[in-house]
Protein backbone atom coordinates (compact mmCIF):
# COMPACT_ATOMS: atom_id res chain seq x y z
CA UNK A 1 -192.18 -27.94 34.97
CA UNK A 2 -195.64 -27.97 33.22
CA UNK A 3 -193.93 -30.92 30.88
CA UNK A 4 -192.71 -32.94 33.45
CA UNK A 5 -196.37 -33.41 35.23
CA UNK A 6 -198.52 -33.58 31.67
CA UNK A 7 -195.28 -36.84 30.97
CA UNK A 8 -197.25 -38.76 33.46
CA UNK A 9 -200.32 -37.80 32.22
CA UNK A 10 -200.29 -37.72 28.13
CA UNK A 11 -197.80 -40.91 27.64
CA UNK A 12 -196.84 -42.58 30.60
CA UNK A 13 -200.54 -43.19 32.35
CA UNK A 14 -202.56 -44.54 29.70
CA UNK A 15 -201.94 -46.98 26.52
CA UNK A 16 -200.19 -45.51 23.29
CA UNK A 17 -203.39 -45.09 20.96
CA UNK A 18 -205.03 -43.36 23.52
CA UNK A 19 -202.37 -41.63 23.88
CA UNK A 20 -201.92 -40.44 20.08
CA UNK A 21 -205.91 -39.90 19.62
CA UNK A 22 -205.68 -37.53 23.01
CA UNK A 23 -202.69 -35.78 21.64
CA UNK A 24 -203.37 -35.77 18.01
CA UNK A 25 -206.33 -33.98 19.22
CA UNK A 26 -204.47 -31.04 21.31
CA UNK A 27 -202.18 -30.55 18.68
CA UNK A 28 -205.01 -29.84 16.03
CA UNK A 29 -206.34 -27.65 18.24
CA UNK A 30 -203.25 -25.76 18.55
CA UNK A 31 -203.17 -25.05 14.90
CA UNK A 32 -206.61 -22.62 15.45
CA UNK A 33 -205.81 -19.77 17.39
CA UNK A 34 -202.30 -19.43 14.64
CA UNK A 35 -204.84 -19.81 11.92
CA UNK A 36 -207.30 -17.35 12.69
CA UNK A 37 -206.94 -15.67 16.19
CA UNK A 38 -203.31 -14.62 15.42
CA UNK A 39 -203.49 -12.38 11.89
CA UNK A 40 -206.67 -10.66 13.12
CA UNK A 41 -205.49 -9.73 16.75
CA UNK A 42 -202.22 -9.04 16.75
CA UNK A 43 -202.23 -5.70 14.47
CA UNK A 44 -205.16 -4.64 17.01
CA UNK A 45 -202.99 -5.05 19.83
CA UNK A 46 -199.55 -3.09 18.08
CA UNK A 47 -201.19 -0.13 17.42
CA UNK A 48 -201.73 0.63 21.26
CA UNK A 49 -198.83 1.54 23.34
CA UNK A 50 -197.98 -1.35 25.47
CA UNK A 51 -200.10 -3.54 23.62
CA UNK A 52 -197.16 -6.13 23.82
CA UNK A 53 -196.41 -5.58 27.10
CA UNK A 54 -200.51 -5.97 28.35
CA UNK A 55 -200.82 -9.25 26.06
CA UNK A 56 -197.33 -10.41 27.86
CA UNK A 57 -199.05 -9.76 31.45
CA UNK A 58 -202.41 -11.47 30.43
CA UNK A 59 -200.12 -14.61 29.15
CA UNK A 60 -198.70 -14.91 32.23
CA UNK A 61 -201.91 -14.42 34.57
CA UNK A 62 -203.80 -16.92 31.70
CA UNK A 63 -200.44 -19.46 32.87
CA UNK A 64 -201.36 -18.82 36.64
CA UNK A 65 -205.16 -19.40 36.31
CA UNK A 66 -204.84 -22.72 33.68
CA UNK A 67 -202.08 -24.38 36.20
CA UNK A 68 -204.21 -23.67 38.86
CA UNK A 69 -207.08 -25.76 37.49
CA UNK A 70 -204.60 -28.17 36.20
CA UNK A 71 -203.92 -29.21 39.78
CA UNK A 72 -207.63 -30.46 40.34
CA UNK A 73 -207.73 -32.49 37.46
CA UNK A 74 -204.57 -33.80 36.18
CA UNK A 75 -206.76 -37.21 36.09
CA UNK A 76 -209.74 -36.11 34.34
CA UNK A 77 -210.44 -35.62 30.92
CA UNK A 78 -210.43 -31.82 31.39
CA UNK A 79 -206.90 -32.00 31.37
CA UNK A 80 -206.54 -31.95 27.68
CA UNK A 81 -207.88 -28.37 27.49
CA UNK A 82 -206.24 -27.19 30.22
CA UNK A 83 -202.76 -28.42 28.69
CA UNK A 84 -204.36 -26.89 25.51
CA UNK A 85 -204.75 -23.86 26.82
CA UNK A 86 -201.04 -23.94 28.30
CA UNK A 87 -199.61 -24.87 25.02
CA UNK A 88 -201.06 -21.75 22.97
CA UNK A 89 -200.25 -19.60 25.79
CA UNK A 90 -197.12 -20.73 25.09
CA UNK A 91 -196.72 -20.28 22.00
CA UNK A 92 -198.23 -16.76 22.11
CA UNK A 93 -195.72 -15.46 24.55
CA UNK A 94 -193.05 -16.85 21.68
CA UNK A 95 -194.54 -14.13 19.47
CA UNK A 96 -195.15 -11.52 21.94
CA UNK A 97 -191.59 -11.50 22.86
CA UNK A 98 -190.55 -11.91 19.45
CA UNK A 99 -192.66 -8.22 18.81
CA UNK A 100 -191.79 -6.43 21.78
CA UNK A 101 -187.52 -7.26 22.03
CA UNK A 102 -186.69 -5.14 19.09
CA UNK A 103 -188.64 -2.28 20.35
CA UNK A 104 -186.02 -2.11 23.75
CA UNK A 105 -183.18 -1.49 21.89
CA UNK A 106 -181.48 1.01 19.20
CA UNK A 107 -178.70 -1.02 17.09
CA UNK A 108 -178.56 -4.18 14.97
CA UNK A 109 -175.45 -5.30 17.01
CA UNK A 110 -177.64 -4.69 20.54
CA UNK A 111 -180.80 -6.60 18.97
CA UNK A 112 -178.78 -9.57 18.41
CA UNK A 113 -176.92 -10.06 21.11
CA UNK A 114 -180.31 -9.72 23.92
CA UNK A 115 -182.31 -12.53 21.10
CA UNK A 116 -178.38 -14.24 22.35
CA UNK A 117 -178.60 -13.61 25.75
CA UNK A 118 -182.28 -14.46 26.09
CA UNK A 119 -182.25 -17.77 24.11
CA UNK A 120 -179.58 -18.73 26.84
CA UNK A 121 -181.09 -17.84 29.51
CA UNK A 122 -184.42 -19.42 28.52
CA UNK A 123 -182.29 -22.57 27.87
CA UNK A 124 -181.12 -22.46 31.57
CA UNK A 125 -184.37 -21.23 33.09
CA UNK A 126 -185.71 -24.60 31.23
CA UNK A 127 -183.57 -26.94 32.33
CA UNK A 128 -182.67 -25.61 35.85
CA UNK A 129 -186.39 -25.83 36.52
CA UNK A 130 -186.59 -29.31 34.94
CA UNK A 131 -185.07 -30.96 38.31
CA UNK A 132 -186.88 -29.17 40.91
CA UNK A 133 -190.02 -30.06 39.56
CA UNK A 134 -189.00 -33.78 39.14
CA UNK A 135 -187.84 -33.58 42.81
CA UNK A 136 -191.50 -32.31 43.30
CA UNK A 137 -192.94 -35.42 42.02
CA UNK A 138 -191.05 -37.71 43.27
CA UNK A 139 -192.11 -36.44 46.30
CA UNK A 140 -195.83 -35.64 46.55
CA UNK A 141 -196.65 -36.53 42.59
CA UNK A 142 -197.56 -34.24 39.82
CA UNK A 143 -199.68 -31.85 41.48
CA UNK A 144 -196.52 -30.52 42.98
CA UNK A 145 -194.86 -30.07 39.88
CA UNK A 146 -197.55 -28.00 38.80
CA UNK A 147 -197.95 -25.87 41.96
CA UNK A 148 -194.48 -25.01 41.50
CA UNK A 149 -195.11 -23.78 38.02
CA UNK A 150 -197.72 -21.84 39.22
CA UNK A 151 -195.54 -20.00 41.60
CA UNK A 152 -192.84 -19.61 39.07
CA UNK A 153 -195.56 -18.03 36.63
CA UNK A 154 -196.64 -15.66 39.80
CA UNK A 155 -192.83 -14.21 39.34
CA UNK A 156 -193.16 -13.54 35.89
CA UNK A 157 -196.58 -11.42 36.19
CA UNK A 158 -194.69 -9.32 38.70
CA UNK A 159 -191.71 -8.98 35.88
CA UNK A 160 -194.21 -7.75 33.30
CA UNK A 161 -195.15 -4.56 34.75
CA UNK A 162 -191.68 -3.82 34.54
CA UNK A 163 -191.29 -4.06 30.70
CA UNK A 164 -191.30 -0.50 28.68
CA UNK A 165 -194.48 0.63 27.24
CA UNK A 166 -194.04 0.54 23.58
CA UNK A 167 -196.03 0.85 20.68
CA UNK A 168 -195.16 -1.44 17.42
CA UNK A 169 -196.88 0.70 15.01
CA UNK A 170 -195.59 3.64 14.72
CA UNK A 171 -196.46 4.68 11.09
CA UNK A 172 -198.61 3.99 9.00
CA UNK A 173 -197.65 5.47 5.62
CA UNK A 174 -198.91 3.47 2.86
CA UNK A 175 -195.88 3.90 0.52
CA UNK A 176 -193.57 2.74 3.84
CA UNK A 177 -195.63 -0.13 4.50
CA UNK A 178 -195.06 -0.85 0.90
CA UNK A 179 -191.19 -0.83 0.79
CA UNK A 180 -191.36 -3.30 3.88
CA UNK A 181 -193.35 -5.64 1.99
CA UNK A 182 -190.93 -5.59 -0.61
CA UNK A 183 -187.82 -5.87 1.80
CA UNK A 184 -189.40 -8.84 3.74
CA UNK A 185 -190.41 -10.57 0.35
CA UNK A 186 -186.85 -10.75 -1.07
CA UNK A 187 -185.13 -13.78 -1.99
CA UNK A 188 -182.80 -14.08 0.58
CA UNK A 189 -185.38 -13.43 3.79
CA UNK A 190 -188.49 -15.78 1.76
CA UNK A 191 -185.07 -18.62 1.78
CA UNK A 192 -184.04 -18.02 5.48
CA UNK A 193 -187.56 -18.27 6.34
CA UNK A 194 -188.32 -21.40 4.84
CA UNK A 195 -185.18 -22.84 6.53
CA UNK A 196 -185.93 -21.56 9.58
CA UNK A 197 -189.65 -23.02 9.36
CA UNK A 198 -188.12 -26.68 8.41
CA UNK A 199 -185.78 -26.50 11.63
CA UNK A 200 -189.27 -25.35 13.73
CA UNK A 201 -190.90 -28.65 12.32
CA UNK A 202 -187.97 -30.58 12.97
CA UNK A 203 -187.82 -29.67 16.66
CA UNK A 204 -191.55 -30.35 16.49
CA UNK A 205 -191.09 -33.72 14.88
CA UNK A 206 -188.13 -35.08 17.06
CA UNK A 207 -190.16 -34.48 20.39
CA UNK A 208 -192.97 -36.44 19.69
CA UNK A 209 -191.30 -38.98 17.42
CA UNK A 210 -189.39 -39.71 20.95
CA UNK A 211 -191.86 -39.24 23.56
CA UNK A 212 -194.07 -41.88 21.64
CA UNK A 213 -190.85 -44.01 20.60
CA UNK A 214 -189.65 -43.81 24.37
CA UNK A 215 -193.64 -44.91 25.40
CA UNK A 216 -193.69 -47.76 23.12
CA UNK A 217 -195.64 -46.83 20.55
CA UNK A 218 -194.17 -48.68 17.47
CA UNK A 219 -195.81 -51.77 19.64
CA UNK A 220 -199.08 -51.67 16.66
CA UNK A 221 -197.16 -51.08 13.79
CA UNK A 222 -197.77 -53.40 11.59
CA UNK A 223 -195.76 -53.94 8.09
CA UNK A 224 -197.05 -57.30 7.35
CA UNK A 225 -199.18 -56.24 4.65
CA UNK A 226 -196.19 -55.42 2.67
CA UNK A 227 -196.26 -58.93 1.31
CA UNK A 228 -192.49 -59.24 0.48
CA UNK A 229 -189.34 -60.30 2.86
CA UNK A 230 -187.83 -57.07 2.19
CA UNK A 231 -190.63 -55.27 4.28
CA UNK A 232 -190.41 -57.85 6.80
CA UNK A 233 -186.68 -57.66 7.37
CA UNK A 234 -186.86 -53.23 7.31
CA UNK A 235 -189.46 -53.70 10.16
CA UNK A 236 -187.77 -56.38 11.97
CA UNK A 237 -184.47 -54.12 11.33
CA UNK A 238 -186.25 -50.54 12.71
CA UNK A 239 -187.10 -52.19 15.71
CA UNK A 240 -184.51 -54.19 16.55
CA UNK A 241 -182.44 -51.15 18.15
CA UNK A 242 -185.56 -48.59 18.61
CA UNK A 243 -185.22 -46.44 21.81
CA UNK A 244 -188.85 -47.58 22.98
CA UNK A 245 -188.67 -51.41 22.04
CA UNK A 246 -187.08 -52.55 25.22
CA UNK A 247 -189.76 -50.71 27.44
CA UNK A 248 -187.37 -47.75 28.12
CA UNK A 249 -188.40 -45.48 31.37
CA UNK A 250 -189.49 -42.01 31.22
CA UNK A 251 -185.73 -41.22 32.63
CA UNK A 252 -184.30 -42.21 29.48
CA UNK A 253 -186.83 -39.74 27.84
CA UNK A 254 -185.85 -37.08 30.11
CA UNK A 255 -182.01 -37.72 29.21
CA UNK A 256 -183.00 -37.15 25.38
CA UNK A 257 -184.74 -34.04 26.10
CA UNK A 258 -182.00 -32.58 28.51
CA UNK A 259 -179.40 -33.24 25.82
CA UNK A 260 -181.70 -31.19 22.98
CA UNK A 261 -181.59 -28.72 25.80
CA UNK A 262 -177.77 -28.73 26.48
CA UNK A 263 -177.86 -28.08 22.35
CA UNK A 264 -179.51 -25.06 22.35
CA UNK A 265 -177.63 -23.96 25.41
CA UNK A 266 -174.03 -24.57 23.30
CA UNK A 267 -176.15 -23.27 20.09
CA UNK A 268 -176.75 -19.73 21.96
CA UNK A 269 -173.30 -19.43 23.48
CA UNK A 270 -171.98 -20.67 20.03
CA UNK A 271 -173.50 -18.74 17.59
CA UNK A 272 -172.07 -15.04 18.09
CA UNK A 273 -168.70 -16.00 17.82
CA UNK A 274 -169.87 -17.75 14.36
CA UNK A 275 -171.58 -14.65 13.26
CA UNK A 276 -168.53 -12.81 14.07
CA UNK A 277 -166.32 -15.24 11.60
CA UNK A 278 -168.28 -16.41 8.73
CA UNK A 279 -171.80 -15.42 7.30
CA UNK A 280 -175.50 -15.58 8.30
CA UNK A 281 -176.47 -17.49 5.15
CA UNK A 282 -174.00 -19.93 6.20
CA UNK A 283 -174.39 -20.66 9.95
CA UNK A 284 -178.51 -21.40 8.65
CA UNK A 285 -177.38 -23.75 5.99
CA UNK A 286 -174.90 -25.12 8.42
CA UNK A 287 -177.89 -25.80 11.15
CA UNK A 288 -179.84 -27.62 8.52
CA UNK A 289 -176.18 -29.57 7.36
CA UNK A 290 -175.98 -30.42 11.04
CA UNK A 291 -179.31 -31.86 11.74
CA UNK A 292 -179.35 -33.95 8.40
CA UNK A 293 -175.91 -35.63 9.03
CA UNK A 294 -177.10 -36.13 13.27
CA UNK A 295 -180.02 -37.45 11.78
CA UNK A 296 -178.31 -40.16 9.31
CA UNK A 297 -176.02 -41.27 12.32
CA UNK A 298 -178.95 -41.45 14.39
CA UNK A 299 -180.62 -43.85 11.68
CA UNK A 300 -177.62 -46.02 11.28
CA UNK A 301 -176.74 -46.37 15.25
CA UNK A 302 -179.88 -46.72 16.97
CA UNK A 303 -180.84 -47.27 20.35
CA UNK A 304 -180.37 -44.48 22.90
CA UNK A 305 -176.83 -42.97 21.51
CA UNK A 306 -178.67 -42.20 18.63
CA UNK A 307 -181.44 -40.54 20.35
CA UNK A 308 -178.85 -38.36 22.39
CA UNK A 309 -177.18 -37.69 19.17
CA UNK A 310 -179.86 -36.13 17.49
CA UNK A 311 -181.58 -34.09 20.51
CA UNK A 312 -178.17 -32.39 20.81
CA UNK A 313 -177.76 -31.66 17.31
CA UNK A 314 -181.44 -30.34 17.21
CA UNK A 315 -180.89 -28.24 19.69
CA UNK A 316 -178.19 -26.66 18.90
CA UNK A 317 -179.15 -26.52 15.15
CA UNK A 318 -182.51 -24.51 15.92
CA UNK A 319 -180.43 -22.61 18.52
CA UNK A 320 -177.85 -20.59 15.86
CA UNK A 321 -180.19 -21.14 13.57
CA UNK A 322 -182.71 -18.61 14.39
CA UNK A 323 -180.00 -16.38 15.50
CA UNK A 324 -178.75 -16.59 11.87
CA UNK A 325 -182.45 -15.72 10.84
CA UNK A 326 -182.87 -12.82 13.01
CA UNK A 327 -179.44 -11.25 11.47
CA UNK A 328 -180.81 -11.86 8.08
CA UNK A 329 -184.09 -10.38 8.25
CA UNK A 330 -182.18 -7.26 10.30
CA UNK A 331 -179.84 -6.64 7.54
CA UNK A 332 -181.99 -6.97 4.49
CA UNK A 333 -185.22 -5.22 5.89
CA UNK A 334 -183.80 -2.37 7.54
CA UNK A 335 -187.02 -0.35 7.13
CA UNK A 336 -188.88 -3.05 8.30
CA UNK A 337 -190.58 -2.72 11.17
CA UNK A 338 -189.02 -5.24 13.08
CA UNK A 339 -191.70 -5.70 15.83
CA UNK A 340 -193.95 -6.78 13.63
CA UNK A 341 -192.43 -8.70 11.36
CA UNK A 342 -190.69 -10.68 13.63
CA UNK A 343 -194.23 -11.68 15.52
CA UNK A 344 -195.57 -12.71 11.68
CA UNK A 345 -192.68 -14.88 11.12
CA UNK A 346 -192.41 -16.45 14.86
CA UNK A 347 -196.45 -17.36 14.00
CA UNK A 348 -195.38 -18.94 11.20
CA UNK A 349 -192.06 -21.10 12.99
CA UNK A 350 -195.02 -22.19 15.51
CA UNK A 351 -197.48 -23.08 12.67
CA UNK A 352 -194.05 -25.42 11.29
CA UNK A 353 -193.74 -26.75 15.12
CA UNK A 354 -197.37 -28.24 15.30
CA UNK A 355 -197.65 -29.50 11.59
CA UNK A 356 -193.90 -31.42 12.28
CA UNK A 357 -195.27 -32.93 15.79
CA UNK A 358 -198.45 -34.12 14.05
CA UNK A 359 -196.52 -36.31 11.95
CA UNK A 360 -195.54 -38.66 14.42
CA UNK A 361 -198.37 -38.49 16.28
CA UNK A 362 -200.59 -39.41 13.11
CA UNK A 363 -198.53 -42.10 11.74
CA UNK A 364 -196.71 -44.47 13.81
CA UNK A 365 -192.75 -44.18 13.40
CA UNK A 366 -189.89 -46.10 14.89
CA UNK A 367 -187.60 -43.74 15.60
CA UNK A 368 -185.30 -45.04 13.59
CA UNK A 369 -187.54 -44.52 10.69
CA UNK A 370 -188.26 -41.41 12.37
CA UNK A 371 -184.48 -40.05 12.23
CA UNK A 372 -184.70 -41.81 8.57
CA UNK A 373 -187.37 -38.63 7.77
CA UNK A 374 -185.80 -36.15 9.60
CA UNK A 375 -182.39 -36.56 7.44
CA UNK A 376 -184.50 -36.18 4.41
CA UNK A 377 -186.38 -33.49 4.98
CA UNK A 378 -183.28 -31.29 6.35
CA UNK A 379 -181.10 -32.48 3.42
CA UNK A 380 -183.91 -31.29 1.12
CA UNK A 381 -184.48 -28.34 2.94
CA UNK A 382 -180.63 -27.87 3.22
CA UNK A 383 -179.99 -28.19 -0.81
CA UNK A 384 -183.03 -25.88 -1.53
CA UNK A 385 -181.34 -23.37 0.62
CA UNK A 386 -177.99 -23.39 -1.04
CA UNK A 387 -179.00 -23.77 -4.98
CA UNK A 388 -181.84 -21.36 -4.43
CA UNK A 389 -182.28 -18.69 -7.10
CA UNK A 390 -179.94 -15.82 -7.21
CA UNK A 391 -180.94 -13.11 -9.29
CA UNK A 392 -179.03 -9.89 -9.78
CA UNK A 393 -182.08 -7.18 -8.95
CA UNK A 394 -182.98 -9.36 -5.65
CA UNK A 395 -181.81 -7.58 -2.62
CA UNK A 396 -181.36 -11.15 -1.26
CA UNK A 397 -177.71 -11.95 0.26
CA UNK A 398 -175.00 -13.96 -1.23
CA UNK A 399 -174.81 -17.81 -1.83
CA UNK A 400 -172.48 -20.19 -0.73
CA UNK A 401 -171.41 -20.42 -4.09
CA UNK A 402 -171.02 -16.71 -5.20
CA UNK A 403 -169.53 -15.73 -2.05
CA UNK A 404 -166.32 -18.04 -3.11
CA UNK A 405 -166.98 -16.66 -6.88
CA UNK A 406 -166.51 -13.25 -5.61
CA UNK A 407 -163.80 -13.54 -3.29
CA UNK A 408 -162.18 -15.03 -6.12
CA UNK A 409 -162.89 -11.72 -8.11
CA UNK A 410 -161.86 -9.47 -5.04
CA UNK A 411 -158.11 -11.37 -5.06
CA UNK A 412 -158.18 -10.92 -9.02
CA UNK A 413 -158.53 -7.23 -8.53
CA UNK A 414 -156.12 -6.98 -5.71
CA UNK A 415 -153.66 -8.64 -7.83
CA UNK A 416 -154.21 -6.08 -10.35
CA UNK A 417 -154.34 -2.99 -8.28
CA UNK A 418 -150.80 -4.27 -7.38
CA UNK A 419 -149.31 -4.69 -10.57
CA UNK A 420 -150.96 -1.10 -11.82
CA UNK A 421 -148.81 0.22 -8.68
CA UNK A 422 -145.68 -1.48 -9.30
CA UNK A 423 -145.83 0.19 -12.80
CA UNK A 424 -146.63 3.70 -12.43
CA UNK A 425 -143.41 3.34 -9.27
CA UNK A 426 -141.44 2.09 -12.38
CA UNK A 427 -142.79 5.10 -15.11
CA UNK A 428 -145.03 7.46 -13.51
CA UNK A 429 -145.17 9.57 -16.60
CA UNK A 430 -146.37 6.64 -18.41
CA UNK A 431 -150.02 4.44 -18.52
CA UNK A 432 -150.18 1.10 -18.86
CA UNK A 433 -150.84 0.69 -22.49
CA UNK A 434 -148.06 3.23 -22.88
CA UNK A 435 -145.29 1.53 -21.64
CA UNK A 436 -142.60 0.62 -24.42
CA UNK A 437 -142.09 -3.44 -24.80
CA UNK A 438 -138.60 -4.26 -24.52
CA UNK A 439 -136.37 -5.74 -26.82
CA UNK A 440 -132.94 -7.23 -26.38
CA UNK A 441 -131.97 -5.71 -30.21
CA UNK A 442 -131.78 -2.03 -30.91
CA UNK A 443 -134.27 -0.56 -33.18
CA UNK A 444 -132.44 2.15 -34.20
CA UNK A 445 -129.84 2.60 -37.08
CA UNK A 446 -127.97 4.88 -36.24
CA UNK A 447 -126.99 3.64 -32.97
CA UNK A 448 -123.29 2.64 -32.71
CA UNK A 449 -124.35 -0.34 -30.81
CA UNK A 450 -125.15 -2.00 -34.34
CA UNK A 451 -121.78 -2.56 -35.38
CA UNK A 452 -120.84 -4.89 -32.16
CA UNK A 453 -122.97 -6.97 -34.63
């Protein structure tokens, strides 16, 4: 709801550069509070029971307040605070709920089906309230989009006194803390983690790359100084087919966005029943797979198919993917203290977010060149991932690679169990390196069986 009234606003109400400056400007901000704010206060707040759950209420009174002022001055300059403000609260209540869900439940199984149930239901909750609130402004403008987000926000303080009072801390044993240093440094959690943070910045990338793309802003890009015909003819090429060269609407922007939001919606419903069949390690590497090959199709088509493409391959990339991550970090950190590792990491993914949607708010991309990027970095991402180290003493899981080299091993063995079976059925009494080789000739003398010869 909040988006749809700041569209207007940010990209749609003033020219492109201003746009970028303004933005480029609330996204640096953003950064700050992750920086600094964020390793200082949240151990404060864990060690209090219903620390979480307090920090969850404030978020949503702090979402009441800011989208209360945001109605007075959606056309003043004090609007870029304001939507400041409403970003990093935002972002906070990511990590908040990313601390406080493991502490409401008692199995691995449980933990990741409610981060399942939850990322759908966000999904919905997302785009359900997407068309109200542009049926609000169509009507009386944004101010009623963001009246409507107010009220919503109203609902949710009333939900948060209902969440369990929990405390994330619970020990604070120096040679326990230790061992869940060690567990959350391995191999395999340090690989998921950078994957995961690549498919944050992706996500972060795409919906800027678009929103500006969609508003125009590869108008002052300017490849001239290249000096040869071969720049000439890339930058006539880029933006001969770019989604914002014909002066698309906001509706086509919307369209983009609702497909990255059908994604994760498919992404959530998808990725248990992918757990349940093949391996975490390989539903992440097949997110990052996924948004590398969207991404090249999205380069070589163009235009608004591409666009679609690549929102609903995001989507539903970052969607399993961090599903994937959570099952990682659950299985090879099980004295981890999952409440508070999971809000370190999530401040990290949201750190990756803002540094991938500075990108294309710094430089100006087509977003064909955009896509271009995005297929790069996920391919690179994608092969780090699956030729990372694998050393023996690392408690990280199995590659791609030697989880075919030791299936391979298990059917060896198999084999071999079987044929040590069939053998002792045939001579019990005997091992296998006792067993007699036969021979078509007797051996013996005296047998009478010689003289047939």
């Amino acid at each position: 709801m909040i988006t749809v009234a700041l569209a207007g606003s940010l990209f749609f109400s003033i020219d492109p550069s201003a746009a970028r400056w303004r933005v480029g400007l609330y996204l640096a901000l953003t950064i700050a509070p992750f920086a600094v704010v964020s390793p200082l206060i949240g151990p404060v707040i864990d060690r209090y029971a219903g620390g979480r759950r307090l920090m969850i209420l404030a978020i949503n009174l702090g979402r009441v307040l800011t989208a209360a002022l945001m109605v007075a001055n959606l056309d003043s300059l004090f609007l870029f605070p304001l939507a400041f403000t409403m970003l990093v609260l935002q972002k906070s209540y990511a990590i908040a709920k990313a601390a406080l869900v493991p502490t409401t439940v008692k199995t691995h199984e449980e933990l990741v089906g409610k981060n399942a149930r939850l990322a759908f239901l966000s999904g919905i909750a997302g785009f359900s309230g997407a068309a109200p609130s542009a049926l609000a402004q169509l009507i009386g403008g944004p101010e009623w989009s963001v009246i409507l987000a107010a009220i919503t926000f109203s609902f949710a303080v009333i939900a948060s006194f209902r969440l369990p009072k929990t405390k994330i801390v619970t020990n604070d044993d120096e040679e326990e803390q230790e061992q869940e240093r060690e567990e959350l440094r391995s191999e395999g959690i340090t690989r998921a983690s950078n994957g995961m943070g690549v498919l944050r910045g992706v996500i972060g990338f795409f919906t800027f790359l678009v929103a500006f793309a969609y508003r125009g802003g590869t108008d002052d890009l300017d490849l001239s100084g290249v000096g040869t015909s071969v720049g000439v003819k890339l930058h006539e090429e880029l933006l001969a087919t770019d989604v914002g060269a014909d002066g698309t609407s906001a509706i086509a922007l919307g369209a983009v966005v609702a497909f990255s939001v059908i994604g994760g919606l498919c992404g959530s419903i998808l990725a248990p029943r992918l757990r349940a069949r093949t391996s975490e390690e390989r539903m992440l590497l097949g997110a990052l797979f996924t948004v590398t090959t969207a991404a090249i199709l999205g380069t070589w088509s163009g235009g608004i198919s591409g666009a679609l493409l690549v929102g609903f391959a995001v989507g539903i990339s970052v969607s399993s993917g961090k599903l994937a991550f959570d099952s990682i970090v659950q299985r090879d950190a099980p004295d981890a203290n999952y409440g508070r590792s999971f809000a370190r990491f999530e401040t990290r993914f949201q750190l990756m977010w803002v540094f991938g949607a500075l990108i294309p708010v710094i430089f100006t991309l087509p977003a064909r060149l955009g896509f271009l990027v995005l297929s790069i970095a996920a391919g690179l991402a994608a092969l780090s991932y699956m030729f990372g180290a694998n050393s023996e003493t690392s408690s990280s899981p199995e590659t791609t690679f030697s989880v075919v080299k030791n299936l391979l091993k298990n059917k060896k063995s198999e084999k071999l169990q079987e044929t040590v079976e069939i053998e002792k059925e045939i001579s019990p009494d005997q091992t296998i390196t006792e067993r007699e080789i036969f021979t078509p000739y007797p051996q013996d003398e005296d047998d009478d069986n010689l003289k047939l010869f």
